[in-house]
C-alpha atoms as a PDB file:
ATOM      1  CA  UNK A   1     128.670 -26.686  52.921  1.00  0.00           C
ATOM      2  CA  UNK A   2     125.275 -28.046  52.971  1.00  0.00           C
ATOM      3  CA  UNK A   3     125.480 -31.079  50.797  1.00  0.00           C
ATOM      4  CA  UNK A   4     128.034 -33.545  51.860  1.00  0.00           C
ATOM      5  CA  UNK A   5     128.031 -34.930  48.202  1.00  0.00           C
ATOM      6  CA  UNK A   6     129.012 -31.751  47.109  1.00  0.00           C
ATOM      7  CA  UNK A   7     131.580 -31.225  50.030  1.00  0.00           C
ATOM      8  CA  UNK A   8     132.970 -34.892  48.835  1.00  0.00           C
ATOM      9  CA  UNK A   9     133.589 -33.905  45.581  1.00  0.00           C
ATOM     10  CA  UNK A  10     134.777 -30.363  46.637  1.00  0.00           C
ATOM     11  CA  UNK A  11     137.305 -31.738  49.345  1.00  0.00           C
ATOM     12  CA  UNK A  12     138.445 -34.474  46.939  1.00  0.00           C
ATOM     13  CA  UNK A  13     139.109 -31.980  43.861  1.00  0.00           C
ATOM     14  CA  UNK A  14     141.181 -30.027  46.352  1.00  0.00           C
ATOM     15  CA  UNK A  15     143.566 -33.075  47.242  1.00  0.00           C
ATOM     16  CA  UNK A  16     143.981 -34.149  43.757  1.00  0.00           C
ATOM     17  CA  UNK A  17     144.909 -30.506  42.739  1.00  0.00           C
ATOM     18  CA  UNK A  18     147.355 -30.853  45.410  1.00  0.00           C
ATOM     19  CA  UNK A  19     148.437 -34.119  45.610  1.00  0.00           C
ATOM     20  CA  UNK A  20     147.610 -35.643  42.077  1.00  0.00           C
ATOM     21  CA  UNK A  21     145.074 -38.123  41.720  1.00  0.00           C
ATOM     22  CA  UNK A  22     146.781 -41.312  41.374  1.00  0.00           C
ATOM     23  CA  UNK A  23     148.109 -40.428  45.356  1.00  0.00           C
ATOM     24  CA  UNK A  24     145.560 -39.380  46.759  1.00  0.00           C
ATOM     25  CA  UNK A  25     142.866 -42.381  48.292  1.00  0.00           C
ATOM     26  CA  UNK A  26     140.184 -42.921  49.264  1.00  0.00           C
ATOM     27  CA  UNK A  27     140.475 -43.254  52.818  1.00  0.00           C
ATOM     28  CA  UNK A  28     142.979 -39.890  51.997  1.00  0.00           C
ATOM     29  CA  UNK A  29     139.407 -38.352  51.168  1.00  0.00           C
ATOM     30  CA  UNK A  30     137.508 -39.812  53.891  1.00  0.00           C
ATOM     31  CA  UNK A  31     140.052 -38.407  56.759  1.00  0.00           C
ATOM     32  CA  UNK A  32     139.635 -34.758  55.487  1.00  0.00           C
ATOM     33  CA  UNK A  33     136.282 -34.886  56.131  1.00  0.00           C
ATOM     34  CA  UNK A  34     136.009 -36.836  59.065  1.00  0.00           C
ATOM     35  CA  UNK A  35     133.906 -39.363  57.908  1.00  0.00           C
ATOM     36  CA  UNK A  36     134.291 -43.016  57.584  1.00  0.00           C
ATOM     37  CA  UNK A  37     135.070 -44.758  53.553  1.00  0.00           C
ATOM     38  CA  UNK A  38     131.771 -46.457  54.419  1.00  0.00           C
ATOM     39  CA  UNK A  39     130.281 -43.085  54.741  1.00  0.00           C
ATOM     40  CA  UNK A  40     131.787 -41.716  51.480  1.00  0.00           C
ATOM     41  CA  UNK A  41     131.106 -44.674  49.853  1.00  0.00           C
ATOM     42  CA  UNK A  42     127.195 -43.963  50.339  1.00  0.00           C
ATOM     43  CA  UNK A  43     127.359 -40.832  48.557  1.00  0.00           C
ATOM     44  CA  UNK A  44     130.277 -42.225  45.490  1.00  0.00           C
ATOM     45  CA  UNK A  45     131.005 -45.928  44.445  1.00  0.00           C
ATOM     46  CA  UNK A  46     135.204 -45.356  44.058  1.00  0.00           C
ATOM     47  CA  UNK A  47     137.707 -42.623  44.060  1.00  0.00           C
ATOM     48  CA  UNK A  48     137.109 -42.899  39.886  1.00  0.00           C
ATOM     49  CA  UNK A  49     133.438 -42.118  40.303  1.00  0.00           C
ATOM     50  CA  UNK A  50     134.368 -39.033  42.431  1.00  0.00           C
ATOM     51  CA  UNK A  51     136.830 -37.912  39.202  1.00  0.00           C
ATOM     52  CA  UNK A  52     133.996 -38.429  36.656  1.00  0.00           C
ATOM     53  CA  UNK A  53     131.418 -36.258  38.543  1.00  0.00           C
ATOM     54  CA  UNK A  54     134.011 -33.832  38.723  1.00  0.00           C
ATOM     55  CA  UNK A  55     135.027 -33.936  34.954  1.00  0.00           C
ATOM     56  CA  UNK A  56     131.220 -34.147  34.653  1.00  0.00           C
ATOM     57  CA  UNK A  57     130.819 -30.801  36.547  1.00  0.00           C
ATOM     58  CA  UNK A  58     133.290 -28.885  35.071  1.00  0.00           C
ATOM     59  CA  UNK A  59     131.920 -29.669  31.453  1.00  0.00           C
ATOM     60  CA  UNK A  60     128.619 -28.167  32.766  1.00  0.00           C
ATOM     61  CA  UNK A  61     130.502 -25.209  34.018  1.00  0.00           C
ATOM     62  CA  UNK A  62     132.141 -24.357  30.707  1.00  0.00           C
ATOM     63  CA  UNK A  63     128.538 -24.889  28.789  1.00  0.00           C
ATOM     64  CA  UNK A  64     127.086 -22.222  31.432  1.00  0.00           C
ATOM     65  CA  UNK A  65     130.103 -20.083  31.203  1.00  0.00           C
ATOM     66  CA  UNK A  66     129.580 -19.992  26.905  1.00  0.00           C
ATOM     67  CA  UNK A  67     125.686 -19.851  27.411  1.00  0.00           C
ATOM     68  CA  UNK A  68     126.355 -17.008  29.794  1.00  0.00           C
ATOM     69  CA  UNK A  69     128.820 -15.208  27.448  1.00  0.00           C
ATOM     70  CA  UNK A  70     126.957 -15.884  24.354  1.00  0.00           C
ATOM     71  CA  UNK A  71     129.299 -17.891  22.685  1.00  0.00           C
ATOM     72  CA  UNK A  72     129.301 -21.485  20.759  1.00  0.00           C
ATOM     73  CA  UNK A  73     129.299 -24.339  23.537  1.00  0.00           C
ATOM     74  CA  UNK A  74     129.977 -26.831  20.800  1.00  0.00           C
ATOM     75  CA  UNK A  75     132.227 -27.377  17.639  1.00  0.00           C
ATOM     76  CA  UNK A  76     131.976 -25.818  14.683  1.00  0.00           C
ATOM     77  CA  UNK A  77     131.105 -28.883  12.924  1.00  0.00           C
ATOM     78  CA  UNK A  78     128.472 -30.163  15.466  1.00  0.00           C
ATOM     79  CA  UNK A  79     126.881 -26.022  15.280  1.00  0.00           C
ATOM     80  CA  UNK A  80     128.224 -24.313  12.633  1.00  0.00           C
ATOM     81  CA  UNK A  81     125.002 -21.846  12.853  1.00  0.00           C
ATOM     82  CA  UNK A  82     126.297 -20.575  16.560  1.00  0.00           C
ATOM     83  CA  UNK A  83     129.630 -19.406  14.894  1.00  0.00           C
ATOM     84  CA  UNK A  84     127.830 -16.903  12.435  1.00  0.00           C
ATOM     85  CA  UNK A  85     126.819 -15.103  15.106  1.00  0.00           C
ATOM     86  CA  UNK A  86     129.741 -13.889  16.890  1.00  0.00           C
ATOM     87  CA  UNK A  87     131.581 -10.960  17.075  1.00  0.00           C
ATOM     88  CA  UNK A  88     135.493 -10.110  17.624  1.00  0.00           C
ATOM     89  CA  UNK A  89     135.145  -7.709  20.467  1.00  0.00           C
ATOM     90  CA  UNK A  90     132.376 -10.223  22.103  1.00  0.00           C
ATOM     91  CA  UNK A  91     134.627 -12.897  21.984  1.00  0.00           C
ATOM     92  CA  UNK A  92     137.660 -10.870  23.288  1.00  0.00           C
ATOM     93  CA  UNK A  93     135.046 -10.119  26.159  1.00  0.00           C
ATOM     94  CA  UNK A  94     134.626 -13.727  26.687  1.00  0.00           C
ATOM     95  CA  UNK A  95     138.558 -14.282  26.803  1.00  0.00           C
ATOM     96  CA  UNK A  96     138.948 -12.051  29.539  1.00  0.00           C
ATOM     97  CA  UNK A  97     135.876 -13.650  30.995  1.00  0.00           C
ATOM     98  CA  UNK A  98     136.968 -17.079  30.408  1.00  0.00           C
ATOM     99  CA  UNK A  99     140.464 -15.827  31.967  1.00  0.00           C
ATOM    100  CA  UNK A 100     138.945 -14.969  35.344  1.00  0.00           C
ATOM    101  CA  UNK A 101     137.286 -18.128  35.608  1.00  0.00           C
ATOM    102  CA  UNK A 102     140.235 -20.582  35.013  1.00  0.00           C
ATOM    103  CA  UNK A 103     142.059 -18.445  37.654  1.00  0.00           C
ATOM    104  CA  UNK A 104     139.427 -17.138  40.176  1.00  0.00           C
ATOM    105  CA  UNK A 105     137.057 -19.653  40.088  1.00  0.00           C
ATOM    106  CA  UNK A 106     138.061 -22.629  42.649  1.00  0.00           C
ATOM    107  CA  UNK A 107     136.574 -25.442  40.983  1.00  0.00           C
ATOM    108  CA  UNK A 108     137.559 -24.846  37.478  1.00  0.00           C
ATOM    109  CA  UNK A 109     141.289 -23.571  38.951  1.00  0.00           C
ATOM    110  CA  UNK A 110     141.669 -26.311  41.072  1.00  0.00           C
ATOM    111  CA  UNK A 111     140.523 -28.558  37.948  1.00  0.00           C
ATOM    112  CA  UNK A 112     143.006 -26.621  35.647  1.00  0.00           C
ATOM    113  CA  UNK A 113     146.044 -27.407  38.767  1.00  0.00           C
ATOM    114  CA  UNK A 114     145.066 -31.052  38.818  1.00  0.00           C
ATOM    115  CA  UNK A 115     144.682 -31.820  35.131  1.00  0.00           C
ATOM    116  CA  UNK A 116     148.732 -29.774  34.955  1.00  0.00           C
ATOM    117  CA  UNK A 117     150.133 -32.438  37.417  1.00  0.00           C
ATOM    118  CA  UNK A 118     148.441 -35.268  35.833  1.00  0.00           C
ATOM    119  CA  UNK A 119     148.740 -34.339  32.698  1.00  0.00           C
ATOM    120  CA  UNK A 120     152.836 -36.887  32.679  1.00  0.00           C
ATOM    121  CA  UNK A 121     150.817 -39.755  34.568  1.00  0.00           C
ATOM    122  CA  UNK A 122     148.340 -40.970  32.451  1.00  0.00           C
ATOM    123  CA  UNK A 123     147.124 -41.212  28.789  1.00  0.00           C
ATOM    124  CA  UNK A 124     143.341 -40.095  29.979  1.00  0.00           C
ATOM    125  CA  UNK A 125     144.655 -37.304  32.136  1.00  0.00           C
ATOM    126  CA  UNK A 126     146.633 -35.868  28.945  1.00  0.00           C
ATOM    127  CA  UNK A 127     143.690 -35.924  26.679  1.00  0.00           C
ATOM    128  CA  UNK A 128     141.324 -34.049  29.260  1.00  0.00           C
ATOM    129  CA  UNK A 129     144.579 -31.204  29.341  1.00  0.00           C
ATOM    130  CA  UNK A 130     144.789 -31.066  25.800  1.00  0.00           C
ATOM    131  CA  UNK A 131     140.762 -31.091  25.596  1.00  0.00           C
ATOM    132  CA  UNK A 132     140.526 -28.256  28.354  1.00  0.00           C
ATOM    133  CA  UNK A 133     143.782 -26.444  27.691  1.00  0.00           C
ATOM    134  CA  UNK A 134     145.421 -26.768  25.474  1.00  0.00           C
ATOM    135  CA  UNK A 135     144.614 -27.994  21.673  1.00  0.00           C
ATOM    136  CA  UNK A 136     140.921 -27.762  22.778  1.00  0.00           C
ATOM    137  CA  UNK A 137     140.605 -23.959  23.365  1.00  0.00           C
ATOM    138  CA  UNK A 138     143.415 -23.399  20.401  1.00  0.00           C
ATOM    139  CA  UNK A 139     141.100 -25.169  18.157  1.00  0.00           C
ATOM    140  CA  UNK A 140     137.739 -23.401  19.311  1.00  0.00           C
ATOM    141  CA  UNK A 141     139.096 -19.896  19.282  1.00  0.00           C
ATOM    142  CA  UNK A 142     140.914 -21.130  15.469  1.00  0.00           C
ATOM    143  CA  UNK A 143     137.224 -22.172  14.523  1.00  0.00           C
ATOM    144  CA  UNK A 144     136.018 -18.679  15.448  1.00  0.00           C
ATOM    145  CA  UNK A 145     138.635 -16.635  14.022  1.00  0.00           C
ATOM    146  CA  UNK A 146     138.438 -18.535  10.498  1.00  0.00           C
ATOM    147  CA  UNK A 147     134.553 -17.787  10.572  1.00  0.00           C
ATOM    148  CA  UNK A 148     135.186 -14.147  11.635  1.00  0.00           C
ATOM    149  CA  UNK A 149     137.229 -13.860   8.924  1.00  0.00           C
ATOM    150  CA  UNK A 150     140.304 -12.860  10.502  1.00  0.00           C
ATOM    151  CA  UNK A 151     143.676 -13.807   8.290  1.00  0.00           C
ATOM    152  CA  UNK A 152     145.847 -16.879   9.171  1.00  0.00           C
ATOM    153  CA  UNK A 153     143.101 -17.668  11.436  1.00  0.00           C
ATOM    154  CA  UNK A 154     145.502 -20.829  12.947  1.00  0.00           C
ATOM    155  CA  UNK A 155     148.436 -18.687  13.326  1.00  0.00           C
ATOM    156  CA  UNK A 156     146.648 -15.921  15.071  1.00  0.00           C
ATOM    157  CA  UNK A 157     144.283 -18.521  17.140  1.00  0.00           C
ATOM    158  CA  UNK A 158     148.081 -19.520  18.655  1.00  0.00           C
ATOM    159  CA  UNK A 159     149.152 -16.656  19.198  1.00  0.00           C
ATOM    160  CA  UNK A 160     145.976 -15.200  20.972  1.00  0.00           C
ATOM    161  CA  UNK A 161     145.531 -18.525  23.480  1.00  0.00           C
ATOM    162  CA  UNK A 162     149.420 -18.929  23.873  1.00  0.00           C
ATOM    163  CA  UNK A 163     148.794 -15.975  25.886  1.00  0.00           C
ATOM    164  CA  UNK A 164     146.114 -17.360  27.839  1.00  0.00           C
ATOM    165  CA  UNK A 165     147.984 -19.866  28.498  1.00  0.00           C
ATOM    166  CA  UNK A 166     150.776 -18.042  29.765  1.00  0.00           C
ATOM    167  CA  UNK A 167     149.149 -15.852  31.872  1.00  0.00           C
ATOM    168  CA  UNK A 168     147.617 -18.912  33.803  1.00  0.00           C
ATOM    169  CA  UNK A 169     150.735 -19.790  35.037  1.00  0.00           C
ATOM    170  CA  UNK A 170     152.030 -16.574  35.549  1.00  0.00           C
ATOM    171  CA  UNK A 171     149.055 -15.930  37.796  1.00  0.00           C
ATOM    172  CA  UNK A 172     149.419 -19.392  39.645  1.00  0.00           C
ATOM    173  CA  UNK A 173     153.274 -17.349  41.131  1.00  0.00           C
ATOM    174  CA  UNK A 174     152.292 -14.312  41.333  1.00  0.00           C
ATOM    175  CA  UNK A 175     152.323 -12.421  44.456  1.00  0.00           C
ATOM    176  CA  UNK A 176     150.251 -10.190  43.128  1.00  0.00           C
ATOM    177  CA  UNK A 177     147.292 -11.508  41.361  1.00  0.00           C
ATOM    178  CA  UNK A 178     145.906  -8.277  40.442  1.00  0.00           C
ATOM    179  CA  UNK A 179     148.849  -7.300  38.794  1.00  0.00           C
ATOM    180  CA  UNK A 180     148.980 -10.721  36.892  1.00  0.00           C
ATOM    181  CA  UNK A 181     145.655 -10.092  35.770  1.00  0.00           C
ATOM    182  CA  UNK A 182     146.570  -6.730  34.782  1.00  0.00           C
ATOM    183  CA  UNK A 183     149.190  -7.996  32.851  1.00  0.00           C
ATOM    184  CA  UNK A 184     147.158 -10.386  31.172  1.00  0.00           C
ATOM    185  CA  UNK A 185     144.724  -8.065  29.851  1.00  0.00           C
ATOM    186  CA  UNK A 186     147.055  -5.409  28.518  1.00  0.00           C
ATOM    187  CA  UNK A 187     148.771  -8.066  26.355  1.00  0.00           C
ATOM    188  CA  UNK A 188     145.502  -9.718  25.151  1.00  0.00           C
ATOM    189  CA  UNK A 189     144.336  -6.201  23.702  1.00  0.00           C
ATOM    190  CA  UNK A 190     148.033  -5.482  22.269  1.00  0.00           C
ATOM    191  CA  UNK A 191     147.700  -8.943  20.357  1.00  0.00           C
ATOM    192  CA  UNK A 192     144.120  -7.892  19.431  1.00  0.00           C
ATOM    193  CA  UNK A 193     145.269  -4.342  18.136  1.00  0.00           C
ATOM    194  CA  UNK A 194     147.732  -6.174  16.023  1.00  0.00           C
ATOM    195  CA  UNK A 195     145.662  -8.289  14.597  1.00  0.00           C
ATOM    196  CA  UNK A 196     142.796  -5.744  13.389  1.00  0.00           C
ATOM    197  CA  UNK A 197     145.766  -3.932  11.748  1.00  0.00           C
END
């Protein structure tokens, strides 16, 4: 890695993906890289700073990932405009998309891993789960579906994510990730078969 800033944040998004962030410290941090806490603390002011450039990066990554894809970056109520425009085998598309990245992608995984063990420690750490993964994306895709017209657009928004969902973790155990992904896929078109019926 070229940038040690970036190799900071990098090493210290690994550890707390591990480890959780309340145990891993600074110094923790530091000894991975083989630098001194004097050192790191030239590049970041505190362990917390480190976390908010890394929440700060991954909300960039999911605005490039919806940019990239087409889709709304925002709420309904803050774009309403961006939701007209979207269509049901686009967004299915993006789900698959969107699938890949929460599993294949190391920061965003490793982001997704940290947020699930922190998730029982803090009151901040459960909001940023719910906000990333849970009633976040079950909202969004609810949003779209009640725009696209689809019927019980909340029911079917569950149903749809819930699978998501699923699959992440089923992915995290697999042996085979292929398979998993397989797997994944196969069920996310059955659900959307059903629900054009």
């Amino acid at each position: 890695m070229g940038n040690r800033k970036e190799e900071i944040l990098i090493v210290a998004l690994h550890l707390f993906a591990r480890d959780g962030y309340e145990a891993v410290s600074v110094s923790q941090i530091a000894g991975e890289l083989d630098m001194t806490k004097g050192a790191l603390y030239r590049h970041y002011k505190s362990k917390r700073d480190i976390f908010d450039s890394i929440v700060k990066r991954m909300e960039q990554q999911d605005s490039e990932q919806a940019r990239e894809n087409e889709v709304p970056e925002e709420s309904i109520e803050k774009t309403p405009e961006e939701y007209q425009n979207i269509s049901f085998d686009d967004f299915v598309e993006y789900s698959k998309s969107m699938f890949e990245y929460w599993t294949e992608d190391d920061f965003a995984s490793s982001f997704r891993k940290m947020l699930t063990i922190e998730q029982f420690r803090s009151e901040g750490m459960q909001k940023l789960y719910q906000q990333y993964l849970v009633s976040g994306p079950a909202g969004y895709v609810k949003d779209l579906f009640k725009n696209m017209k689809i019927k019980d657009p909340e029911e079917n928004a569950v149903k749809f994510y819930a699978n998501m969902f699923f699959y992440y973790n089923v992915y995290d155990g697999a042996a085979d990730k292929a398979k998993a992904k397989c797997q994944f896929e196969q069920m996310l078109d059955k659900i959307v078969e059903e629900m054009k019926q």
